[in-house]
N, C-alpha and C. Protein backbone atom coordinates (compact mmCIF):
# COMPACT_ATOMS: atom_id res chain seq x y z
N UNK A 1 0.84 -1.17 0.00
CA UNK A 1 0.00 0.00 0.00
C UNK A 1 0.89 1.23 0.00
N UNK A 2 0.81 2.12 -1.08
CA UNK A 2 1.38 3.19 -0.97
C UNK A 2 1.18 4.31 0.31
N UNK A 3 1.54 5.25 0.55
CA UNK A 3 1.71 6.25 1.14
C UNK A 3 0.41 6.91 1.35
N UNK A 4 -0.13 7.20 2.28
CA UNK A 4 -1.41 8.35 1.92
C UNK A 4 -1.79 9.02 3.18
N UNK A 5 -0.87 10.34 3.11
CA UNK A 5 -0.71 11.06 4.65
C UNK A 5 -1.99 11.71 4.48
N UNK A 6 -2.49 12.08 5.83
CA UNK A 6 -3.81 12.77 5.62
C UNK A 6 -3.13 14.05 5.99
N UNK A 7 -3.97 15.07 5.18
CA UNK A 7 -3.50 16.50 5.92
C UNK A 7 -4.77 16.89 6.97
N UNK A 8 -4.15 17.06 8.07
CA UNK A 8 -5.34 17.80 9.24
C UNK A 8 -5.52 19.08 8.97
N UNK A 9 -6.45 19.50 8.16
CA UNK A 9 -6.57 21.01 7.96
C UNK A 9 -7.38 22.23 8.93
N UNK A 10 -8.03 21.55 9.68
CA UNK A 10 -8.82 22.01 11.12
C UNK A 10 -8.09 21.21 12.24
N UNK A 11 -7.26 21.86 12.76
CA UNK A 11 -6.82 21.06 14.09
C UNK A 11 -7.80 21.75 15.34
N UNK A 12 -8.68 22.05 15.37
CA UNK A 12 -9.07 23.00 16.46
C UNK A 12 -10.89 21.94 16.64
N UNK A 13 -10.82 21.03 15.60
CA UNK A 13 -11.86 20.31 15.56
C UNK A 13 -11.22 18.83 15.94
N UNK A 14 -11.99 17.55 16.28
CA UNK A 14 -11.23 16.35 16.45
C UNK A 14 -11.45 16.18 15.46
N UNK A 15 -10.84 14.15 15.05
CA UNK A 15 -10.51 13.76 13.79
C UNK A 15 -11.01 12.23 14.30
N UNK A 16 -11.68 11.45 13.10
CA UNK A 16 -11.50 9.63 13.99
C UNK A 16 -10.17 9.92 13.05
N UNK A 17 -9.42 8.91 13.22
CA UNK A 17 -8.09 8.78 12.82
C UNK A 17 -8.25 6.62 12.62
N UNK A 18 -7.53 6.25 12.09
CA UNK A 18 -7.39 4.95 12.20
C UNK A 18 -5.09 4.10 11.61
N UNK A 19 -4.89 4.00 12.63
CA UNK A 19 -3.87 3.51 12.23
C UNK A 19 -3.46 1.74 12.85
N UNK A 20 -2.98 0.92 11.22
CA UNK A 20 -3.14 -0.22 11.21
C UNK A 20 -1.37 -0.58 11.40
N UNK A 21 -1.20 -2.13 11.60
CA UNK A 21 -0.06 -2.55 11.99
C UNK A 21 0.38 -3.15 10.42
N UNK A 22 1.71 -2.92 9.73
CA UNK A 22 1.39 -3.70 8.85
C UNK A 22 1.27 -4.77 8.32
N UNK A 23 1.15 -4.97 7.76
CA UNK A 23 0.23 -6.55 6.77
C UNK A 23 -0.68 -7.02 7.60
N UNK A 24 -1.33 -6.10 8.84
CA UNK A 24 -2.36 -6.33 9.21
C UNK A 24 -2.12 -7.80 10.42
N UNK A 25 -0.56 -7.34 10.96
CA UNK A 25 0.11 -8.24 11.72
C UNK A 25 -0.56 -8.73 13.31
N UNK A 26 -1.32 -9.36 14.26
CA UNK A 26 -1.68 -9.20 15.59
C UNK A 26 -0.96 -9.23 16.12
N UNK A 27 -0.54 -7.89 16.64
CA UNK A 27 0.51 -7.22 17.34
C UNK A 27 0.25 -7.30 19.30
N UNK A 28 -1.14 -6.64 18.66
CA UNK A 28 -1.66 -6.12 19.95
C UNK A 28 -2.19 -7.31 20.70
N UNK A 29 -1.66 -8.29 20.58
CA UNK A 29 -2.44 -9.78 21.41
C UNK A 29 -1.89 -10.01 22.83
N UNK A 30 -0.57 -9.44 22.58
CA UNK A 30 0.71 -8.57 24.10
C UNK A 30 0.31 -7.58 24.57
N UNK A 31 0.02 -7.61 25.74
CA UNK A 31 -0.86 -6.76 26.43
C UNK A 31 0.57 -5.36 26.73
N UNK A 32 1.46 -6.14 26.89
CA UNK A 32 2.69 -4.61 26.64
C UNK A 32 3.17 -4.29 25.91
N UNK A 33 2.82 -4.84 24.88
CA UNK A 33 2.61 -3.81 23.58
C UNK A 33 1.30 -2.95 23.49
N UNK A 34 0.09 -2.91 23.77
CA UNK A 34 -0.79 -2.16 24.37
C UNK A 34 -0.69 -1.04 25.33
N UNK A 35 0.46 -1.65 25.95
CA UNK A 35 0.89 -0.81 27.46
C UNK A 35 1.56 0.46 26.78
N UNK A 36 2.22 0.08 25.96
CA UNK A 36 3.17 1.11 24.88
C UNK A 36 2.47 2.34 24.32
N UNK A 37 1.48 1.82 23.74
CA UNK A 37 0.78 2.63 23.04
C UNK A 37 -0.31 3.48 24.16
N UNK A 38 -0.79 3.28 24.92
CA UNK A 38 -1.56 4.13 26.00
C UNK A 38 -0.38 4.56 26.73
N UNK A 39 0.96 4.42 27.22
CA UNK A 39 1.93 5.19 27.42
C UNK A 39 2.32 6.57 26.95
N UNK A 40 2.56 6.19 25.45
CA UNK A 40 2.88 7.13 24.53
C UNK A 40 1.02 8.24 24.59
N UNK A 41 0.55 7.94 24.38
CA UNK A 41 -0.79 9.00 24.69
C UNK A 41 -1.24 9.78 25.80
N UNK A 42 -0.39 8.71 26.91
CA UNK A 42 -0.52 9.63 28.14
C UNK A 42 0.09 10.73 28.36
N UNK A 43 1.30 10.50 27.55
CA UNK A 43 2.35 11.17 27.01
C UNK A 43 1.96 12.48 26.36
N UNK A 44 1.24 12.36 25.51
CA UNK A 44 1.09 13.72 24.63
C UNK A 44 0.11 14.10 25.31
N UNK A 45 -0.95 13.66 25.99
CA UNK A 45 -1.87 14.23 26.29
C UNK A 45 -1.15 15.55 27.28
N UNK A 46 -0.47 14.78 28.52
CA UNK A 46 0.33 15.63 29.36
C UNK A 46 1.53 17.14 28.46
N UNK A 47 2.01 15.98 27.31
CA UNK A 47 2.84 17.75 27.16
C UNK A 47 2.64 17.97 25.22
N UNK A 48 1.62 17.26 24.79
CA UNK A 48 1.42 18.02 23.41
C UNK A 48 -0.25 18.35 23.27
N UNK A 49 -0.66 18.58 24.45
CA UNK A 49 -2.47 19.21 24.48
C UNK A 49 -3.42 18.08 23.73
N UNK A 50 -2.87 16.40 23.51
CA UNK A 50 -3.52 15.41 22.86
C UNK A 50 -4.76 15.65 23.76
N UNK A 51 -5.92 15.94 23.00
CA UNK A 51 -7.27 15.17 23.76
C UNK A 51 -7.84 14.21 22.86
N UNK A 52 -7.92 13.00 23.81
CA UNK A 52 -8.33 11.92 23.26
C UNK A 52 -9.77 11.74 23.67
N UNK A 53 -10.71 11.62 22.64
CA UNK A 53 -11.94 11.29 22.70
C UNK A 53 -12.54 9.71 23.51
N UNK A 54 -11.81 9.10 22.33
CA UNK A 54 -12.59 8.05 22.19
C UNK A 54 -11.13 7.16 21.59
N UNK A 55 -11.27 5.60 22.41
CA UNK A 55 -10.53 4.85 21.07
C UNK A 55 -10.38 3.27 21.33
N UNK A 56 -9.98 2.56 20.51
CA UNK A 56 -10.11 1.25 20.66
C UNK A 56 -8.98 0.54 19.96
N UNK A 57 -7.70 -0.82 20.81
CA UNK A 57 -6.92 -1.09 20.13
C UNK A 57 -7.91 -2.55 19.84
N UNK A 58 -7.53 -2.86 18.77
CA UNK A 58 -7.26 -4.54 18.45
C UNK A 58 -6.09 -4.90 18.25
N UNK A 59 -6.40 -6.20 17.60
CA UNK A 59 -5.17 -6.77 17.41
C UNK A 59 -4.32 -6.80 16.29
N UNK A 60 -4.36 -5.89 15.48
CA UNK A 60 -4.05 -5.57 13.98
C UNK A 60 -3.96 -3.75 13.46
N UNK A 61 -5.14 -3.27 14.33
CA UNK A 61 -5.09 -1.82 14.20
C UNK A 61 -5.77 -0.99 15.71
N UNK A 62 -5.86 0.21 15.28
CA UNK A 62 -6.46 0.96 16.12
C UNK A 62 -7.45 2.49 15.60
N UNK A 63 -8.22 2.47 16.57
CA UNK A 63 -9.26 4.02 16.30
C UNK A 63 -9.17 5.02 17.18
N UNK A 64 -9.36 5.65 16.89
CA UNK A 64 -9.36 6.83 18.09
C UNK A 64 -10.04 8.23 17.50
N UNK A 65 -10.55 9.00 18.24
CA UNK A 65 -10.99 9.96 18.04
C UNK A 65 -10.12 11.35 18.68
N UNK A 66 -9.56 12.02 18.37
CA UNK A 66 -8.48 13.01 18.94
C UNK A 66 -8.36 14.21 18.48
N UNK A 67 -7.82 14.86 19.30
CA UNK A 67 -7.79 16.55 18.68
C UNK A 67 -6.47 16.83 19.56
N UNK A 68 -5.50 17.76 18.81
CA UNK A 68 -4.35 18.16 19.44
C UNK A 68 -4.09 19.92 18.46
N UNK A 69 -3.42 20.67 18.89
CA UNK A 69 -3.06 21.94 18.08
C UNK A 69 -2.13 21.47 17.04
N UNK A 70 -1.62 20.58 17.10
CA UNK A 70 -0.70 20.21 16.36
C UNK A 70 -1.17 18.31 16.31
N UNK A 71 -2.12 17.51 15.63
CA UNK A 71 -2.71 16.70 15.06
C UNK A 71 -1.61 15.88 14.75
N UNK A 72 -1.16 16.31 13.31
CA UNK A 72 -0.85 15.97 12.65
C UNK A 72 1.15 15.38 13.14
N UNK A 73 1.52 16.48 13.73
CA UNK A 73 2.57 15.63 14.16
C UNK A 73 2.49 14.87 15.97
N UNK A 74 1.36 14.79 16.51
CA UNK A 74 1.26 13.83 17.52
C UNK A 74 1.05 12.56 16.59
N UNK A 75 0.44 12.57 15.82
CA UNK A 75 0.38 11.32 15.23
C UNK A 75 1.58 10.59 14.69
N UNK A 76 2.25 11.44 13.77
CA UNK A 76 3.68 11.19 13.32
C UNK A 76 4.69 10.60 14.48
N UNK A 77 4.55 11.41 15.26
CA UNK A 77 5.50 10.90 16.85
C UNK A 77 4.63 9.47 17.08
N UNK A 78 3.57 9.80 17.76
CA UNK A 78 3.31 8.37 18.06
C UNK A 78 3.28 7.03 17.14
N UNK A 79 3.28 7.20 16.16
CA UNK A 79 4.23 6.04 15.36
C UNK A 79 5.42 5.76 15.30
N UNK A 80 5.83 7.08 15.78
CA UNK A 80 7.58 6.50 15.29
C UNK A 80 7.90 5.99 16.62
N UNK A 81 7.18 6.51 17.79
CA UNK A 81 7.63 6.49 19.38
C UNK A 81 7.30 5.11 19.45
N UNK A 82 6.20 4.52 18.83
CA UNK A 82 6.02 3.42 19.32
C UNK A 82 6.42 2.19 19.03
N UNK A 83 6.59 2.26 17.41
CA UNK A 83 7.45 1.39 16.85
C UNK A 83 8.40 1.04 17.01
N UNK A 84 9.29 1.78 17.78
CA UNK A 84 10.73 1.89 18.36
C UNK A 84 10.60 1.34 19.51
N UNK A 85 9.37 1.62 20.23
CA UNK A 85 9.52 1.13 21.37
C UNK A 85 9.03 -0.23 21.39
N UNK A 86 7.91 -0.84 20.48
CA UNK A 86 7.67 -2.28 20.40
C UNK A 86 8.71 -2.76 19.56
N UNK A 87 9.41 -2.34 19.14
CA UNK A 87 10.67 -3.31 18.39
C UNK A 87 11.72 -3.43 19.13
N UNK A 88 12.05 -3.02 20.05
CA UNK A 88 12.78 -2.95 20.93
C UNK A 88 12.48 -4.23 22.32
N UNK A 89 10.74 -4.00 22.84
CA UNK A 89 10.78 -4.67 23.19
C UNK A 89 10.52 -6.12 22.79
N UNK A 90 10.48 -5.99 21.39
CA UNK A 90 10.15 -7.62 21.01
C UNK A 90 11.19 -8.41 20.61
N UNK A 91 12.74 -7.78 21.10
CA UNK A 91 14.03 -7.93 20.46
C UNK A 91 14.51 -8.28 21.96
N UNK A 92 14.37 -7.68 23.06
CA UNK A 92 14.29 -8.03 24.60
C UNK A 92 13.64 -9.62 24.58
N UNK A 93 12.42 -9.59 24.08
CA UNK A 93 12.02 -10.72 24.07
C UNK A 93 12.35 -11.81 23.71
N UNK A 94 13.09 -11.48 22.94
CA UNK A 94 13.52 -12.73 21.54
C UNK A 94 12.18 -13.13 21.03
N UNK A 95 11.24 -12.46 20.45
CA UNK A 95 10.10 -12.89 19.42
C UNK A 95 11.00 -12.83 17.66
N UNK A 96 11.63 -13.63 17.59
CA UNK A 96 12.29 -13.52 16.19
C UNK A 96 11.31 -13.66 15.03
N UNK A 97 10.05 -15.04 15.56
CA UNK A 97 9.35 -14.77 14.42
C UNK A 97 8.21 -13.44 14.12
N UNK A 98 8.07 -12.52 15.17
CA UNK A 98 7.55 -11.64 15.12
C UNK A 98 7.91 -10.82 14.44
N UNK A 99 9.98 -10.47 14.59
CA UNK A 99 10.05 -9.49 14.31
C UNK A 99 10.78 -9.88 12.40
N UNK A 100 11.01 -11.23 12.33
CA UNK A 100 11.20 -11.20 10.97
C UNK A 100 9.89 -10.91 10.11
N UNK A 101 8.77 -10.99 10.78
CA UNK A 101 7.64 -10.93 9.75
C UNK A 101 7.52 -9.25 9.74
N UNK A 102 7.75 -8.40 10.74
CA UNK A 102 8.23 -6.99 10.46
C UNK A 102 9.38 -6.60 9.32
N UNK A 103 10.13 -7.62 9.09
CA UNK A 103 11.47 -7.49 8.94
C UNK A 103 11.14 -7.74 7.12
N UNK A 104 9.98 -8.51 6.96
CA UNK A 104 9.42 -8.82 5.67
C UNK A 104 8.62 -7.72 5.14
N UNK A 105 7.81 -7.02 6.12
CA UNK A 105 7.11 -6.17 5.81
C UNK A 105 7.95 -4.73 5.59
N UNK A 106 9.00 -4.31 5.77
CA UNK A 106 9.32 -3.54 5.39
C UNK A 106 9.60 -3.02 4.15
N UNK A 107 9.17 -1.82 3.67
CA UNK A 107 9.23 -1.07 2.39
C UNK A 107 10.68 -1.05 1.80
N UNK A 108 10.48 -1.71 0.69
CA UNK A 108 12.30 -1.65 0.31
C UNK A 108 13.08 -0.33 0.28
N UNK A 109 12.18 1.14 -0.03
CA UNK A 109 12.87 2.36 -0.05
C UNK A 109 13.60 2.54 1.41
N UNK A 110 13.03 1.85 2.71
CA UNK A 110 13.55 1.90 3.82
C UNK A 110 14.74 1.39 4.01
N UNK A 111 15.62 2.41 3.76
CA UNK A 111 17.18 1.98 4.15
C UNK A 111 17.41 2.23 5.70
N UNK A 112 16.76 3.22 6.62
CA UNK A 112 17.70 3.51 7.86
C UNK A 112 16.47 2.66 8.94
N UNK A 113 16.04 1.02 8.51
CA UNK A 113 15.51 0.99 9.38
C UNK A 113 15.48 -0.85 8.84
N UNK A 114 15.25 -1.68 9.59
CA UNK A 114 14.98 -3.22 9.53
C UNK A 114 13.67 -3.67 9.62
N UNK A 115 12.82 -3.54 10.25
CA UNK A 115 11.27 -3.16 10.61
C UNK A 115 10.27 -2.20 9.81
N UNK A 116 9.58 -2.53 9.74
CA UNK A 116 8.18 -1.76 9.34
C UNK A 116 7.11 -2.26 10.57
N UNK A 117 6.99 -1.32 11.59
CA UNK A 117 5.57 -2.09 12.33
C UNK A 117 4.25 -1.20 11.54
N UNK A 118 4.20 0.14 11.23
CA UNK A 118 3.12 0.39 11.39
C UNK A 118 2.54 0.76 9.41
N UNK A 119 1.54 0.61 8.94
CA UNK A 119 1.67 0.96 7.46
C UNK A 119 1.55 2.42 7.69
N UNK A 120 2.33 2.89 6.42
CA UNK A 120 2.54 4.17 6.13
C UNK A 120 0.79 4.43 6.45
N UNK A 121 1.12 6.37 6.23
CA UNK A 121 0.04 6.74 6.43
C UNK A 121 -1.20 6.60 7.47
N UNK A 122 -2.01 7.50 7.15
CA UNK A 122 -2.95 7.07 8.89
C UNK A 122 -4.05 7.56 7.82
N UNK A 123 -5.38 6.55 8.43
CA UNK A 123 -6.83 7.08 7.34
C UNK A 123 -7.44 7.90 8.56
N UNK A 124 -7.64 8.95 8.20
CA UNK A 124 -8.27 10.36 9.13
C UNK A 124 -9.78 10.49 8.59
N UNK A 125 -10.39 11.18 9.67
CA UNK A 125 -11.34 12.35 8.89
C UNK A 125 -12.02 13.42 9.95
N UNK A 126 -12.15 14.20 9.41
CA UNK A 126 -12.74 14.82 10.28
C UNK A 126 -14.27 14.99 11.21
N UNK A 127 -14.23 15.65 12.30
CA UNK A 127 -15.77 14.97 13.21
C UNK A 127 -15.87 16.81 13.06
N UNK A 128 -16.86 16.67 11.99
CA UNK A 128 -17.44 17.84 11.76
C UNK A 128 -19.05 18.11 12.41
N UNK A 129 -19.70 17.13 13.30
CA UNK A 129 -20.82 17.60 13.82
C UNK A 129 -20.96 16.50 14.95
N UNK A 130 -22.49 17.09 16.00
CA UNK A 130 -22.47 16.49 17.09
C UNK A 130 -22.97 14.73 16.47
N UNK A 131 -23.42 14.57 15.64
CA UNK A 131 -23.79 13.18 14.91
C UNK A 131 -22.93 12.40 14.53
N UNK A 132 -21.93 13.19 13.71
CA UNK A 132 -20.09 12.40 12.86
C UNK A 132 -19.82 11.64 14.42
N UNK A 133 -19.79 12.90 15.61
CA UNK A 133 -18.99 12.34 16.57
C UNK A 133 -19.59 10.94 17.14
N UNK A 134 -21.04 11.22 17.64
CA UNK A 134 -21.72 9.86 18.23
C UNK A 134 -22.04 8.74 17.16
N UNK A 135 -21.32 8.80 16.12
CA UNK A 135 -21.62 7.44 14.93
C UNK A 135 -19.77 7.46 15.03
N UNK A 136 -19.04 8.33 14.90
CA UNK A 136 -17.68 7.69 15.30
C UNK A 136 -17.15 6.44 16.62
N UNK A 137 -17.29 7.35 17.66
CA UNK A 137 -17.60 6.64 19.03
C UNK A 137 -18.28 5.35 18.63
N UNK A 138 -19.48 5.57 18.58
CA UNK A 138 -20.14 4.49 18.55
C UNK A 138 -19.08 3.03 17.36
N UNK A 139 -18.84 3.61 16.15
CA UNK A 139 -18.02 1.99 15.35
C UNK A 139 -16.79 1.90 16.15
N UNK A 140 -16.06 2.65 17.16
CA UNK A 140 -15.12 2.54 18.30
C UNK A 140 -15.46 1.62 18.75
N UNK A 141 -16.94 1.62 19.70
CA UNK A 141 -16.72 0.96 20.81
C UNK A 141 -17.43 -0.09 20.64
N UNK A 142 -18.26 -0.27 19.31
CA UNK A 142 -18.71 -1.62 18.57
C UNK A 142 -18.31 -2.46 17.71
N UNK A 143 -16.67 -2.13 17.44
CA UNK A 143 -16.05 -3.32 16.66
C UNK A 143 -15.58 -4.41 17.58
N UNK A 144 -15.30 -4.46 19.11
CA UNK A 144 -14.97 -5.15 19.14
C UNK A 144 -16.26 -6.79 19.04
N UNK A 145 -17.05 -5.94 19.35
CA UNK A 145 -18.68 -6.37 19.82
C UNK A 145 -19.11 -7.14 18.17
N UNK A 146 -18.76 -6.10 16.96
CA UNK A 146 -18.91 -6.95 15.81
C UNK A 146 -18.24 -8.07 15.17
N UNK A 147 -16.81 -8.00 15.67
CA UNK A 147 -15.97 -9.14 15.68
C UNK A 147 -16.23 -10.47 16.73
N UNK A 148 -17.16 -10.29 17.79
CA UNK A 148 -17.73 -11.22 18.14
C UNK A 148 -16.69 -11.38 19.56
N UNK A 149 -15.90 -10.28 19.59
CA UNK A 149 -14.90 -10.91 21.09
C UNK A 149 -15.80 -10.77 22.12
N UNK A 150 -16.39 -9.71 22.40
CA UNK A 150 -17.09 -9.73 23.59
C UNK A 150 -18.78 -9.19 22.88
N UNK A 151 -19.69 -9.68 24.13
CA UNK A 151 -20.79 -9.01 24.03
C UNK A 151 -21.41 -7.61 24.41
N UNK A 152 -20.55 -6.81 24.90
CA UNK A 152 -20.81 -5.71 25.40
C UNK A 152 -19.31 -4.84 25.44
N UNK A 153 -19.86 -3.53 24.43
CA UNK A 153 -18.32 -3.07 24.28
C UNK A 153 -18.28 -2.46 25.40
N UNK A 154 -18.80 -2.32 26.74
CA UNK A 154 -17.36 -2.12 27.42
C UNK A 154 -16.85 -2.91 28.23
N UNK A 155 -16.71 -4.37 27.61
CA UNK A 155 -16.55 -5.56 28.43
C UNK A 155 -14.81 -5.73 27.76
N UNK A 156 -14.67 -5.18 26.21
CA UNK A 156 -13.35 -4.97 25.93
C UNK A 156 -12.40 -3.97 26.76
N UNK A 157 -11.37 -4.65 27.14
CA UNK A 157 -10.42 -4.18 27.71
C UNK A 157 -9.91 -2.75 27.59
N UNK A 158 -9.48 -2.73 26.02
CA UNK A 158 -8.58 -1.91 25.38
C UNK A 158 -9.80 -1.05 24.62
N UNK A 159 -10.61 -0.11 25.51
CA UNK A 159 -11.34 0.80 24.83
C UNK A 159 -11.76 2.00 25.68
N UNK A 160 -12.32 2.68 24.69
CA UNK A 160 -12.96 3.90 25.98
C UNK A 160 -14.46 3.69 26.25
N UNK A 161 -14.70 2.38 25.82
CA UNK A 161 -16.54 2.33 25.98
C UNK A 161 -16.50 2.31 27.32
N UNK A 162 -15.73 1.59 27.94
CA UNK A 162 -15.73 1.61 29.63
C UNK A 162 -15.99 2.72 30.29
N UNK A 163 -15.18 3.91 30.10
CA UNK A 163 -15.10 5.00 30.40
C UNK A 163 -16.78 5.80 30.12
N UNK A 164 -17.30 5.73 28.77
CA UNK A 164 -18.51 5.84 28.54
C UNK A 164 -19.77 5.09 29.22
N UNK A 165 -19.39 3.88 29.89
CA UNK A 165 -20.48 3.14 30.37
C UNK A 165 -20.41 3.83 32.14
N UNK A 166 -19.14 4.56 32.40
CA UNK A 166 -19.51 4.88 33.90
C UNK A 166 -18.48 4.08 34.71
N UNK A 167 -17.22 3.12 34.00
CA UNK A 167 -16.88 1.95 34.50
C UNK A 167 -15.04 3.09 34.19
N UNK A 168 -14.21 3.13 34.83
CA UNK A 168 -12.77 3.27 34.56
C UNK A 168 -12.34 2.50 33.75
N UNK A 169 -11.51 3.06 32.78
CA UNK A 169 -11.12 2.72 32.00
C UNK A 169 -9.54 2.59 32.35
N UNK A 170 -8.80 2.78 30.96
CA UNK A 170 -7.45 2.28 31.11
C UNK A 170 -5.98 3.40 30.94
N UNK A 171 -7.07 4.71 30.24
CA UNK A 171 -6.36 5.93 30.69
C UNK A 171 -7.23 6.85 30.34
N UNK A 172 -6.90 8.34 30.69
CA UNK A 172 -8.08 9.59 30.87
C UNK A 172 -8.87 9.69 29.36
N UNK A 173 -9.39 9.71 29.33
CA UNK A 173 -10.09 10.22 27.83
C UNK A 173 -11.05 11.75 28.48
N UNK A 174 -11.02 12.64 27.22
CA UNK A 174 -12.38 13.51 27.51
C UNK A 174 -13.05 13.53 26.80
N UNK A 175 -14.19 13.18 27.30
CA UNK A 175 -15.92 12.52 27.90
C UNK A 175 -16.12 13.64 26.73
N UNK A 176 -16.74 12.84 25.44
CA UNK A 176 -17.81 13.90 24.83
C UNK A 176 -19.46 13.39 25.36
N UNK A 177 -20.14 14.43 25.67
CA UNK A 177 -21.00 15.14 25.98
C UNK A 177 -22.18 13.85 26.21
């Protein structure tokens, strides 16, 4: 899959955003590799103004709903932050067959790197009304529910439906309305 950066042209509005692992690898089946990625968000939230709506990992990709003044490169960071940091720890690990199937997936133009975890590009869009937002949220916190893992999305772990049902979740989100 080629390249296809989204440009955030309203950062002052949120975005669903969706970024996948590549070749659509189950990454996220390691719960600290999960740990990584809500790390890194706690992260920006605290010092790049990330507000995170809404979001949900699986085991192949992730959603989220977010708004930052600067969008477009929290996103950029948190790919690169994280990839580094799950390749790192899956090299601690000795997961060799994990990381050769990274090691396959990498883009041949990639010379300063051995790995590819995440596919280029991120599919964005913007949450231009109070409806975009509650039909965003909502395919968030109902894929896991359509994939059949659990019966009640906020019975999934790795989401903010929890947070929406009244139940703590797994880090701060702000609560749309």
């Amino acid at each position: 899959m080629g390249r296809s950066r989204y440009l955030i042209t309203e950062p002052d509005k949120p975005h669903f955003l969706t970024c996948t692992v590549s070749e659509w690898f189950p990454l996220f089946t390691r719960p600290a590799l999960v740990d990584i990625l809500l790390d890194c968000w706690r992260y920006q939230q605290a010092q790049h103004g990330l507000k995170l709506f809404g979001y949900v990992v699986l085991e192949n990709h992730l959603h989220l709903v977010a708004q930052a003044p600067r969008l477009d490169q929290c996103v950029s960071r948190f790919k690169s932050f994280t990839a580094r940091r799950i390749i790192d720890h899956l090299e601690v690990q000795g997961a060799k067959r994990v990381l050769q199937r990274l090691g396959f997936s990498k883009r041949a133009h990639k010379h300063d790197r051995a790995y590819q975890c995440w596919q280029e590009g991120v599919h964005g869009e913007l949450v231009y009304s109070e409806a975009v937002m509650r039909q965003k949220l909502d395919y968030i916190h109902y894929n896991p529910v359509k994939r059949g893992y659990v019966d009640l999305p906020e019975h999934w772990r790795y989401s903010s439906a929890r947070d929406y049902a009244g139940q703590p979740g797994l880090i701060v989100i702000d609560r749309w309305a």
